[in-house]
N, C-alpha and C. Protein backbone atom coordinates (compact mmCIF):
# COMPACT_ATOMS: atom_id res chain seq x y z
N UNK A 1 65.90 -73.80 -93.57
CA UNK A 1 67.32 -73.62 -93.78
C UNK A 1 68.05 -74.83 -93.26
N UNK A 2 69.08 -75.17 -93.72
CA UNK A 2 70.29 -76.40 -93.38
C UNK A 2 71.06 -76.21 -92.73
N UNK A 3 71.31 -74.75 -92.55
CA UNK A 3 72.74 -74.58 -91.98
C UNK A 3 72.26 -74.06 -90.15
N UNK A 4 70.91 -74.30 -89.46
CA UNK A 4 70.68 -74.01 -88.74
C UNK A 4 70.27 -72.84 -88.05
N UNK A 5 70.54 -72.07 -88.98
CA UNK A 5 70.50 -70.47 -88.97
C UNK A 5 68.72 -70.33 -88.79
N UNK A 6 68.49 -68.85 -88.42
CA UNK A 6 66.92 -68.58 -88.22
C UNK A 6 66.27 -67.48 -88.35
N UNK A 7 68.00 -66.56 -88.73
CA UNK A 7 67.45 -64.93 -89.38
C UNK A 7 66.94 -65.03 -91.11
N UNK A 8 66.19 -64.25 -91.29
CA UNK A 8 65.65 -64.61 -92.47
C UNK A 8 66.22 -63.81 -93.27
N UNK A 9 66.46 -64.40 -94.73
CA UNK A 9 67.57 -63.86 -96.00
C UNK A 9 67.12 -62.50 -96.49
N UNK A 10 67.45 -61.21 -96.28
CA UNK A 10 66.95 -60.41 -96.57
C UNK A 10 68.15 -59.82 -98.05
N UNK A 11 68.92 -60.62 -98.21
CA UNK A 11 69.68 -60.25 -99.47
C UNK A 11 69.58 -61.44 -100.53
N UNK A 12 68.82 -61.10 -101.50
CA UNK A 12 69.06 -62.06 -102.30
C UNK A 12 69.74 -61.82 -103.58
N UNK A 13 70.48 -61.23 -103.17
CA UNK A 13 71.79 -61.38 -104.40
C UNK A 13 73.39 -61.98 -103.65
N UNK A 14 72.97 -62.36 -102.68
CA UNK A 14 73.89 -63.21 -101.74
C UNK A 14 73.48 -64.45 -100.84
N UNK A 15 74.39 -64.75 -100.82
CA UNK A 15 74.65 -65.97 -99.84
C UNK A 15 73.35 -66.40 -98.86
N UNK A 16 72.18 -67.35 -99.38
CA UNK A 16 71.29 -67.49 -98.11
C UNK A 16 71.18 -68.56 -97.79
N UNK A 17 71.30 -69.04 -96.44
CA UNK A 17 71.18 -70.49 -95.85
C UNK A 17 72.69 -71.22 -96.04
N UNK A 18 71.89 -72.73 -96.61
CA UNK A 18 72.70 -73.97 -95.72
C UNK A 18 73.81 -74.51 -96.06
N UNK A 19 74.02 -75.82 -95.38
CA UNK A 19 75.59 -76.24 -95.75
C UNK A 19 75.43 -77.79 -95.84
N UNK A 20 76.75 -78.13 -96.37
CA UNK A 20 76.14 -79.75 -96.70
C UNK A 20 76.03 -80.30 -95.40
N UNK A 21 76.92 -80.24 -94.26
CA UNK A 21 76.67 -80.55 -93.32
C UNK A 21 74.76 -80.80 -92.50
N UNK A 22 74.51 -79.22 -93.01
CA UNK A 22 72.54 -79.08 -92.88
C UNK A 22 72.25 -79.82 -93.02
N UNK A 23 72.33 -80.04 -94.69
CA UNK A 23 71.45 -81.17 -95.72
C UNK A 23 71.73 -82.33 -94.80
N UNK A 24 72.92 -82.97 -94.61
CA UNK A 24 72.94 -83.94 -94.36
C UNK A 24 71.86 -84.35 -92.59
N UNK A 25 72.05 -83.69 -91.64
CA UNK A 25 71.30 -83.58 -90.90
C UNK A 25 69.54 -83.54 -91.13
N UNK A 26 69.36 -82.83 -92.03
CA UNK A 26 67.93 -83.00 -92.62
C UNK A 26 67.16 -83.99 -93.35
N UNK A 27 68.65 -85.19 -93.84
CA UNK A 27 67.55 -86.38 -94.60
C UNK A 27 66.85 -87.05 -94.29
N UNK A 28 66.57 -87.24 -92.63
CA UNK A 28 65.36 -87.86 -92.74
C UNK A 28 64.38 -87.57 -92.27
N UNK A 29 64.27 -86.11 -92.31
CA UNK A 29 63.25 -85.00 -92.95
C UNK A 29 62.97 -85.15 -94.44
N UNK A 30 63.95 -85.24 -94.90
CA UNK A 30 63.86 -85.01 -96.53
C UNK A 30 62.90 -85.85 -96.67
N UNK A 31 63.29 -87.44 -96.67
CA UNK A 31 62.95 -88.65 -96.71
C UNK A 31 61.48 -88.80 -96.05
N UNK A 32 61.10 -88.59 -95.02
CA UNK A 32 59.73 -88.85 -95.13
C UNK A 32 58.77 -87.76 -95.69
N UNK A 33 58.87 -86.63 -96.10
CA UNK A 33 58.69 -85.46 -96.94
C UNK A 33 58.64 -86.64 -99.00
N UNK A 34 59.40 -87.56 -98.91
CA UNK A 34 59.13 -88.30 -100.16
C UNK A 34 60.42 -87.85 -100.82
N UNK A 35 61.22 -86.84 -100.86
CA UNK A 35 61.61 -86.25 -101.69
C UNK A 35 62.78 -87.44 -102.06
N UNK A 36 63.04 -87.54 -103.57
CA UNK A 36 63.96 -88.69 -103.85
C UNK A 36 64.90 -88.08 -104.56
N UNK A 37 65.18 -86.82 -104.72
CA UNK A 37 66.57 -86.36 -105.04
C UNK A 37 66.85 -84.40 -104.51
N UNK A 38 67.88 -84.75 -104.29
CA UNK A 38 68.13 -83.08 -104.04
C UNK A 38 69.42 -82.49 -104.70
N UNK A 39 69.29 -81.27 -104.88
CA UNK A 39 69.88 -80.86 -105.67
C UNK A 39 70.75 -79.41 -105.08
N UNK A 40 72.28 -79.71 -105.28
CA UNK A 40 73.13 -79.12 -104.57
C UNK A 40 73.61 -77.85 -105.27
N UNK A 41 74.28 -76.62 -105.26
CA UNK A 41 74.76 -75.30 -105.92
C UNK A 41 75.79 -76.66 -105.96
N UNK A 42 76.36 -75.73 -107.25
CA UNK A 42 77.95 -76.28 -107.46
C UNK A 42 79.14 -75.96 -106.49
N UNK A 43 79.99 -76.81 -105.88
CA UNK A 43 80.81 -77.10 -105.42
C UNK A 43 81.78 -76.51 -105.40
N UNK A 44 82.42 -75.47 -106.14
CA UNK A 44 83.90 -75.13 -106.66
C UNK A 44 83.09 -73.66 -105.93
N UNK A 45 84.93 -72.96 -105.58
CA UNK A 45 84.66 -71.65 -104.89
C UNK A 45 84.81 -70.69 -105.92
N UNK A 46 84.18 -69.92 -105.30
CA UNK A 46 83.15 -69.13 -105.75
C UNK A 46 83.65 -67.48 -105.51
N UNK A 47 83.76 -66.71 -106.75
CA UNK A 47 84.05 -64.75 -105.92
C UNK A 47 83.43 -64.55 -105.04
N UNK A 48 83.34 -63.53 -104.62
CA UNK A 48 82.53 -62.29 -103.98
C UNK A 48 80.91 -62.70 -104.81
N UNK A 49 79.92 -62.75 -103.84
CA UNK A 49 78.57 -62.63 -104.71
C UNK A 49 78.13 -63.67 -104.91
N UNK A 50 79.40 -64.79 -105.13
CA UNK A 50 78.67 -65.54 -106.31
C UNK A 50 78.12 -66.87 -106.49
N UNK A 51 76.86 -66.56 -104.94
CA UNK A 51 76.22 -67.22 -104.75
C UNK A 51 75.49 -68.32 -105.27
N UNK A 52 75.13 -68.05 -106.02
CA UNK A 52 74.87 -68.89 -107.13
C UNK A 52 75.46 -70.15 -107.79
N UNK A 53 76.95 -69.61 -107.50
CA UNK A 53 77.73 -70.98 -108.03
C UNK A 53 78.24 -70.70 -109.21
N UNK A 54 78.33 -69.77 -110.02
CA UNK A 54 78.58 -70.37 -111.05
C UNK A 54 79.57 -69.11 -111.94
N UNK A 55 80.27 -68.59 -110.53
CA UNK A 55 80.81 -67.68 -110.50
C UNK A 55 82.37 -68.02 -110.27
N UNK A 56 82.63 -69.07 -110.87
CA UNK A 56 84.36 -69.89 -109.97
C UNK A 56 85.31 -69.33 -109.83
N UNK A 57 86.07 -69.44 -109.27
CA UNK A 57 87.45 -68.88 -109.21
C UNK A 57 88.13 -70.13 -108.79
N UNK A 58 88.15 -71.24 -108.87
CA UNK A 58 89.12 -72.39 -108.54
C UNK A 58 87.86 -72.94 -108.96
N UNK A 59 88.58 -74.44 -110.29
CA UNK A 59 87.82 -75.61 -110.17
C UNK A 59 88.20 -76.78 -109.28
N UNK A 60 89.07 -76.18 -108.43
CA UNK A 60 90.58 -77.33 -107.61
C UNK A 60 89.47 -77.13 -106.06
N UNK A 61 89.14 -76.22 -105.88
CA UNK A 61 88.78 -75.69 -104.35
C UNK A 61 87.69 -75.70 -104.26
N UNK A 62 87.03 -75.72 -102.96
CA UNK A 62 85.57 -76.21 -102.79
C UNK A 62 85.10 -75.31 -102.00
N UNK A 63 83.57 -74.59 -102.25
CA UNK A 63 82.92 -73.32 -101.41
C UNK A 63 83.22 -73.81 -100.29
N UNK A 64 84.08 -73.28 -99.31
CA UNK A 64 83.90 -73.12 -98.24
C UNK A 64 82.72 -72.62 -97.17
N UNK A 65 82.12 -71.61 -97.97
CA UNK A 65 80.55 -71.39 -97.39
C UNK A 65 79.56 -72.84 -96.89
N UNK A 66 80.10 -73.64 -98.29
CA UNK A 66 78.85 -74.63 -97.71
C UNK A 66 79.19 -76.08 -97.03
N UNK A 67 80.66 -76.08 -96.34
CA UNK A 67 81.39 -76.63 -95.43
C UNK A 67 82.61 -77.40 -95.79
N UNK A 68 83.00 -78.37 -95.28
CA UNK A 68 84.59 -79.22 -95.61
C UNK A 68 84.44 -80.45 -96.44
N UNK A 69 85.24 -80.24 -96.88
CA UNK A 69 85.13 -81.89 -98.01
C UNK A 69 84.65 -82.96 -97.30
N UNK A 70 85.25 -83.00 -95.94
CA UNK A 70 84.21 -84.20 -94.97
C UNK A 70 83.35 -83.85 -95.20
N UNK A 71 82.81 -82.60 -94.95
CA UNK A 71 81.23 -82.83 -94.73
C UNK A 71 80.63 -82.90 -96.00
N UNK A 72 81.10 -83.16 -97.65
CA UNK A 72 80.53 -83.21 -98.85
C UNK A 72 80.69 -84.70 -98.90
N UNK A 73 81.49 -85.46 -98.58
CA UNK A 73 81.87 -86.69 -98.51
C UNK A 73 80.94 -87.44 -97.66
N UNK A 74 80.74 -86.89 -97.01
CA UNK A 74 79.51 -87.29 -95.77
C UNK A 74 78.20 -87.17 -96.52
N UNK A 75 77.74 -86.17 -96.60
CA UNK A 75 76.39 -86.27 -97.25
C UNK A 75 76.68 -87.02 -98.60
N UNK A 76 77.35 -86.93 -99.97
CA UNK A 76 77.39 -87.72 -100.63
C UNK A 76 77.14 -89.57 -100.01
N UNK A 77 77.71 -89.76 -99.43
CA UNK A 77 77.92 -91.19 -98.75
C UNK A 77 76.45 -91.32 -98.46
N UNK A 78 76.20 -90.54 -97.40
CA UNK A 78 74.57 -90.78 -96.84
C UNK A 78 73.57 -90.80 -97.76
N UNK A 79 73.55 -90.21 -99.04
CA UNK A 79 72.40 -90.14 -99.73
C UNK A 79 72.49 -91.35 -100.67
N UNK A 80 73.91 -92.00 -100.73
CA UNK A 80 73.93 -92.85 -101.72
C UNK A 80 73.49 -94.49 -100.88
N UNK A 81 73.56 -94.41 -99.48
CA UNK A 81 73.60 -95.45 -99.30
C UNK A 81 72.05 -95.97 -98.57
């Protein structure tokens, strides 16, 4: 998990794990693991449920579940550079 957490997801029709903030803490885990791309849920917030992503309710607003525009700005930055 990314988001630091350590109870294990016992709902999977909801919300499990990390945040970009995680990810970003984890690349260089990622990185010697080889992995050369990762791949994020979509960005825009999201109903009730809708974990997944692809459930929007604002294309203006950003899941808050998976942290603050800094911290998407941040990991974006880090992976690109």
């Amino acid at each position: 998990r990314g988001d630091g957490g350590t109870e294990q997801c016992d709902d999977l029709a909801d919300y499990c794990g990390g945040t970009w903030r995680g990810a970003l803490e984890k690349l260089d885990y990622l990185q010697d693991l080889g992995v050369e791309a990762i791949w994020i849920s979509p960005i825009i917030a999201n109903v009730a449920k809708g974990y997944h992503g692809f459930w929007g309710k604002s294309l203006i607003d950003l899941n808050p579940r998976f942290g603050t525009a800094e911290d998407l700005q941040a990991l974006v930055h880090a992976v690109h550079s």
